[in-house]
C-alpha atoms as a PDB file:
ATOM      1  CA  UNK A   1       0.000   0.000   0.000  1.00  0.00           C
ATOM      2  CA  UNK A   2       2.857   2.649   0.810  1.00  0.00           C
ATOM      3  CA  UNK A   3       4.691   2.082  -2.714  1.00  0.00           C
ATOM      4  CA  UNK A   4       1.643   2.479  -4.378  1.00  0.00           C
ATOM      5  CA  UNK A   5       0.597   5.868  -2.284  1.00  0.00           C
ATOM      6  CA  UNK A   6       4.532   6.580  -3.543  1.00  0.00           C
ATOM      7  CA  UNK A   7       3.986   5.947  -6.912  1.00  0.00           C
ATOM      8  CA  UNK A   8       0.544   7.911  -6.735  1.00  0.00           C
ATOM      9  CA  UNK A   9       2.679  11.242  -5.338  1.00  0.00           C
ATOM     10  CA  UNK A  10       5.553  10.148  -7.826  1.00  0.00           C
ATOM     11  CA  UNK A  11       3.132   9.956 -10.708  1.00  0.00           C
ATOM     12  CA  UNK A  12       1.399  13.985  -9.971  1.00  0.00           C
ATOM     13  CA  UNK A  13       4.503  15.546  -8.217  1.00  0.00           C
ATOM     14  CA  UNK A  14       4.379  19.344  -7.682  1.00  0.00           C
ATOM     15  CA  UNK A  15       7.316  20.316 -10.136  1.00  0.00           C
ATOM     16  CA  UNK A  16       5.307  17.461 -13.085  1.00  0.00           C
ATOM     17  CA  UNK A  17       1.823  19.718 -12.411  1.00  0.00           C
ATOM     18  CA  UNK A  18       2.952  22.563 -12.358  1.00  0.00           C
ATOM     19  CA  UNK A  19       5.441  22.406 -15.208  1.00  0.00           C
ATOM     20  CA  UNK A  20       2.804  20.660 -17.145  1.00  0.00           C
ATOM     21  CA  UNK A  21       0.136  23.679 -16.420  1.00  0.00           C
ATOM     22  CA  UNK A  22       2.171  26.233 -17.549  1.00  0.00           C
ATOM     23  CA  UNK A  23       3.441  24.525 -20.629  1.00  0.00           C
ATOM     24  CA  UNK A  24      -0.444  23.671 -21.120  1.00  0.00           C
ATOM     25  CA  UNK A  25      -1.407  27.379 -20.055  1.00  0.00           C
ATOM     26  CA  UNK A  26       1.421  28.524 -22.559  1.00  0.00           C
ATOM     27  CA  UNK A  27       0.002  26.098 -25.944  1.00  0.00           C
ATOM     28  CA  UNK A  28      -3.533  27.121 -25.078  1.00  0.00           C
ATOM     29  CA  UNK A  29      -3.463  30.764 -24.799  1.00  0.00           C
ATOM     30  CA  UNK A  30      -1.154  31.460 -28.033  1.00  0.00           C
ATOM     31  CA  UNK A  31      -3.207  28.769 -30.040  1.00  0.00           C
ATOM     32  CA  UNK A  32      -6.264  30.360 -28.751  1.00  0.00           C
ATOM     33  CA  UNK A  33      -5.479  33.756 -30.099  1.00  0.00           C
ATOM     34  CA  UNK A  34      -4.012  32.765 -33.042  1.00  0.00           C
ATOM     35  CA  UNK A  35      -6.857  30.305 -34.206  1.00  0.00           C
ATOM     36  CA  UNK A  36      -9.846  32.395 -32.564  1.00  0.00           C
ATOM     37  CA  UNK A  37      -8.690  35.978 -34.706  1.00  0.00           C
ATOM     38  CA  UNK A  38      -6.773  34.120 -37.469  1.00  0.00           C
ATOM     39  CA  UNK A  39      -9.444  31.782 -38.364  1.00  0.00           C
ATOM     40  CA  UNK A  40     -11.647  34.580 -40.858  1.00  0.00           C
ATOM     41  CA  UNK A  41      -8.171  35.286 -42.652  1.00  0.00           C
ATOM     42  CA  UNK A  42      -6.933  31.977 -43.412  1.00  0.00           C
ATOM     43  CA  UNK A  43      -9.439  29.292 -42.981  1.00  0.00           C
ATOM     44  CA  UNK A  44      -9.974  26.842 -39.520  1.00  0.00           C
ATOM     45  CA  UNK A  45      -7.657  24.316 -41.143  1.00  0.00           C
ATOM     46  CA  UNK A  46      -4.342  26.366 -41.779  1.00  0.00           C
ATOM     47  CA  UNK A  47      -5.048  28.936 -38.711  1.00  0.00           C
ATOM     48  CA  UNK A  48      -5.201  25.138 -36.555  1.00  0.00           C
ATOM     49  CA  UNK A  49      -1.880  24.242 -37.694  1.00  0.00           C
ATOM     50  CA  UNK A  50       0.556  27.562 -37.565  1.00  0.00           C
ATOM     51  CA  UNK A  51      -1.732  28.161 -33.885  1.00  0.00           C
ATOM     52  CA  UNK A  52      -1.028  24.279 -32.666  1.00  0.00           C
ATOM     53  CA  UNK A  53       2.876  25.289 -34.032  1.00  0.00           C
ATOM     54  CA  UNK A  54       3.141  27.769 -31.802  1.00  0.00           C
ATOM     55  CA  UNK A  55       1.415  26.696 -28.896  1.00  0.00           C
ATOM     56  CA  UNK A  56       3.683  22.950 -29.514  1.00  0.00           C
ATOM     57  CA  UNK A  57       6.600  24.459 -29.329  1.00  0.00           C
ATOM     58  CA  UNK A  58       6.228  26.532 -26.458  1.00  0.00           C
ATOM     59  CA  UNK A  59       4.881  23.743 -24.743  1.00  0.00           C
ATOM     60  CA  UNK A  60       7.371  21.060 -25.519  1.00  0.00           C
ATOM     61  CA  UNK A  61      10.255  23.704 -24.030  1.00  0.00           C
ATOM     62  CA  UNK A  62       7.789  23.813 -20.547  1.00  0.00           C
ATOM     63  CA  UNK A  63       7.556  19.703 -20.449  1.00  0.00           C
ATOM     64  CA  UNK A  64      10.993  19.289 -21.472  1.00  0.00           C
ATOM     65  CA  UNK A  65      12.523  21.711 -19.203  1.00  0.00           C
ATOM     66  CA  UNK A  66      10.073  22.399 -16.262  1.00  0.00           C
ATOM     67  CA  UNK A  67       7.433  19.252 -15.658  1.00  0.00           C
ATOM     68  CA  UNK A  68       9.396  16.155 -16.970  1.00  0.00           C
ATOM     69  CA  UNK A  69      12.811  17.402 -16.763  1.00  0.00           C
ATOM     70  CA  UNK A  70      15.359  14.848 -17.865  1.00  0.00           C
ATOM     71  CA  UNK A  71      18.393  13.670 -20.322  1.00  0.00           C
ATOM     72  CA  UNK A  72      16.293  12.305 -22.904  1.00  0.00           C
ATOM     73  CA  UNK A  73      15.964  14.763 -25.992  1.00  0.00           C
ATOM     74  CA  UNK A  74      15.865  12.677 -28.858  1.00  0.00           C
ATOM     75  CA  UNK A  75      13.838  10.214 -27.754  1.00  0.00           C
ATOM     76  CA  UNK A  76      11.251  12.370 -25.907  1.00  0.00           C
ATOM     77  CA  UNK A  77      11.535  14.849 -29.649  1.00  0.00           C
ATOM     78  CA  UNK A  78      10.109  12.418 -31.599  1.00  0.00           C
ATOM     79  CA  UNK A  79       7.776  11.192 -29.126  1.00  0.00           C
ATOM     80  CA  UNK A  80       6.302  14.160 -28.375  1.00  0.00           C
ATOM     81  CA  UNK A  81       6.061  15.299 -32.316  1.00  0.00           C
ATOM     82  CA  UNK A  82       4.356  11.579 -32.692  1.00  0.00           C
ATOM     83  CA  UNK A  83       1.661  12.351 -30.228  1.00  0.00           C
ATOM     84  CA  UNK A  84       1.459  16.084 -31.549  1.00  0.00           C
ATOM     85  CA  UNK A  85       0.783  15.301 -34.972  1.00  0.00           C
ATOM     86  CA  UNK A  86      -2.059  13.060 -33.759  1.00  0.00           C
ATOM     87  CA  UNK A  87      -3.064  15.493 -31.448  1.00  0.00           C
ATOM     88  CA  UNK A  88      -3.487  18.237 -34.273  1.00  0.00           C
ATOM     89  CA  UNK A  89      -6.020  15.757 -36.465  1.00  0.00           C
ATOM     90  CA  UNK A  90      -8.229  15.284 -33.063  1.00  0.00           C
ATOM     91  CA  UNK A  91      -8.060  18.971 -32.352  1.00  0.00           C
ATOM     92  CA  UNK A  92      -9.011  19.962 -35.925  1.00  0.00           C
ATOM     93  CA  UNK A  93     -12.201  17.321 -36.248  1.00  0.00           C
ATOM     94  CA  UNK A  94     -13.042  17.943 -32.576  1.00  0.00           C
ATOM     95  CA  UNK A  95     -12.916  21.872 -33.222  1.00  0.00           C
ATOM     96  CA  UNK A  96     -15.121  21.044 -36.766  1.00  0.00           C
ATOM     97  CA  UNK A  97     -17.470  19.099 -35.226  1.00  0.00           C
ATOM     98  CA  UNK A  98     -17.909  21.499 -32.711  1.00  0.00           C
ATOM     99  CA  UNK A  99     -18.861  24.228 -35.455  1.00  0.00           C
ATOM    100  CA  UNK A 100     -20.821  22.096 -36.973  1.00  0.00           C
ATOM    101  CA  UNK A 101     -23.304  21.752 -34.247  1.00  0.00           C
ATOM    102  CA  UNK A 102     -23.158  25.956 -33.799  1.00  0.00           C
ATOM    103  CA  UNK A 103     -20.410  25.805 -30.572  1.00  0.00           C
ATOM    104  CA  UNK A 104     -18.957  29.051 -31.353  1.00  0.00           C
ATOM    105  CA  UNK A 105     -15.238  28.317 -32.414  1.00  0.00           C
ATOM    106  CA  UNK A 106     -14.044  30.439 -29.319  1.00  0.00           C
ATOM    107  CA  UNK A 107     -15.559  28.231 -26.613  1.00  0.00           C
ATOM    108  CA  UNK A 108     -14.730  24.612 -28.770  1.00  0.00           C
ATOM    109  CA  UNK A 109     -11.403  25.240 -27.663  1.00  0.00           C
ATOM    110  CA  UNK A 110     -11.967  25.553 -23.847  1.00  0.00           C
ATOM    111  CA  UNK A 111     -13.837  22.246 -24.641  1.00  0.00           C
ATOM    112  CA  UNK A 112     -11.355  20.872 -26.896  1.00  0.00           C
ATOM    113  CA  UNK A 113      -8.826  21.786 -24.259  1.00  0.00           C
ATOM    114  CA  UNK A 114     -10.708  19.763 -21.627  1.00  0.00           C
ATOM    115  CA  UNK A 115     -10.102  16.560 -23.424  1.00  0.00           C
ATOM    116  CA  UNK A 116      -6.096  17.562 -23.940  1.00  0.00           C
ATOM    117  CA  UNK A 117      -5.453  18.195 -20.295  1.00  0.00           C
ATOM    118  CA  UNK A 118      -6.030  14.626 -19.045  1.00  0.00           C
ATOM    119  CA  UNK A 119      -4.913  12.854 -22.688  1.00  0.00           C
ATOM    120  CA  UNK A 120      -1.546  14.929 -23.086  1.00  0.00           C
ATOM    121  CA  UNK A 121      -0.513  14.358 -19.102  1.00  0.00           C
ATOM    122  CA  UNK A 122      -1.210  10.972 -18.886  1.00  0.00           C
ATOM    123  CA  UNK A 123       1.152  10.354 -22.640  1.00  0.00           C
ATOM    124  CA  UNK A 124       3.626  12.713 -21.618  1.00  0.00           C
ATOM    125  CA  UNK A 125       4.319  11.179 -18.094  1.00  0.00           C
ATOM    126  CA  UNK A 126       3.866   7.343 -19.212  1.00  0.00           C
ATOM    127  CA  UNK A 127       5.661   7.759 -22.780  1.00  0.00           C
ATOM    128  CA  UNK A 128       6.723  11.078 -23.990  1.00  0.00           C
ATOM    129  CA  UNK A 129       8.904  11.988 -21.247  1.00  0.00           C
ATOM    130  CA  UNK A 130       9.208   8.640 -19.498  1.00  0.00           C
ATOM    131  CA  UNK A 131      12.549   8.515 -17.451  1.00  0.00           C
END
């Protein structure tokens, strides 16, 4: 019972949640701006991608550095541009189907970024970043 209660604190240390919500904080807000006042100029599907760009990177340098600190760039690179990549087709058909049923495109993403909180942590701590 006490290794599992260690694993448990192990698992959602301070420095891994916080780390973790401010590279989250940091891909949501400048995707957010970017898709939300972008989206009229260049279409939901391109504004998706250069806002998800923007908001990955800045959150890969927070998970690498801050929640899941560690020696393992290369392997936790490709990892995390694996689960990106699949993460920007969910995002885009989540976001569209959203529209589609009249969710204003501005409050999709608060909804959209429900779903990432809990999916990104758990592949970032189990795979991405796994020591």
């Amino acid at each position: 019972m006490k290794k599992l209660k260690q694993k448990q604190q192990h698992f959602f240390s301070k420095r891994s949640v916080l780390g973790y919500v401010a590279g989250g904080g940091a891909y949501f807000w400048s995707a957010w701006l970017i898709i939300t006042f972008g989206e009229k100029y260049f279409g939901l599907w391109w504004v998706n991608i250069i806002g998800n760009v923007v908001g990955i990177t800045l959150n890969y340098l927070c998970q690498r550095y801050l929640a899941f600190p560690g020696k393992n760039f290369f392997s936790s690179g490709w990892r995390f541009a694996f689960i990106s990549i699949v993460n920007l087709l969910i995002s885009y058909f989540i976001l569209r189907w959203l529209t589609d049923i009249g969710v204003p495109l501005w409050f999709g993403q608060f909804i959209s970024a429900g779903f990432f909180t809990i999916w990104n942590y758990v592949w970032y701590k189990l795979w991405v970043f796994k020591k």
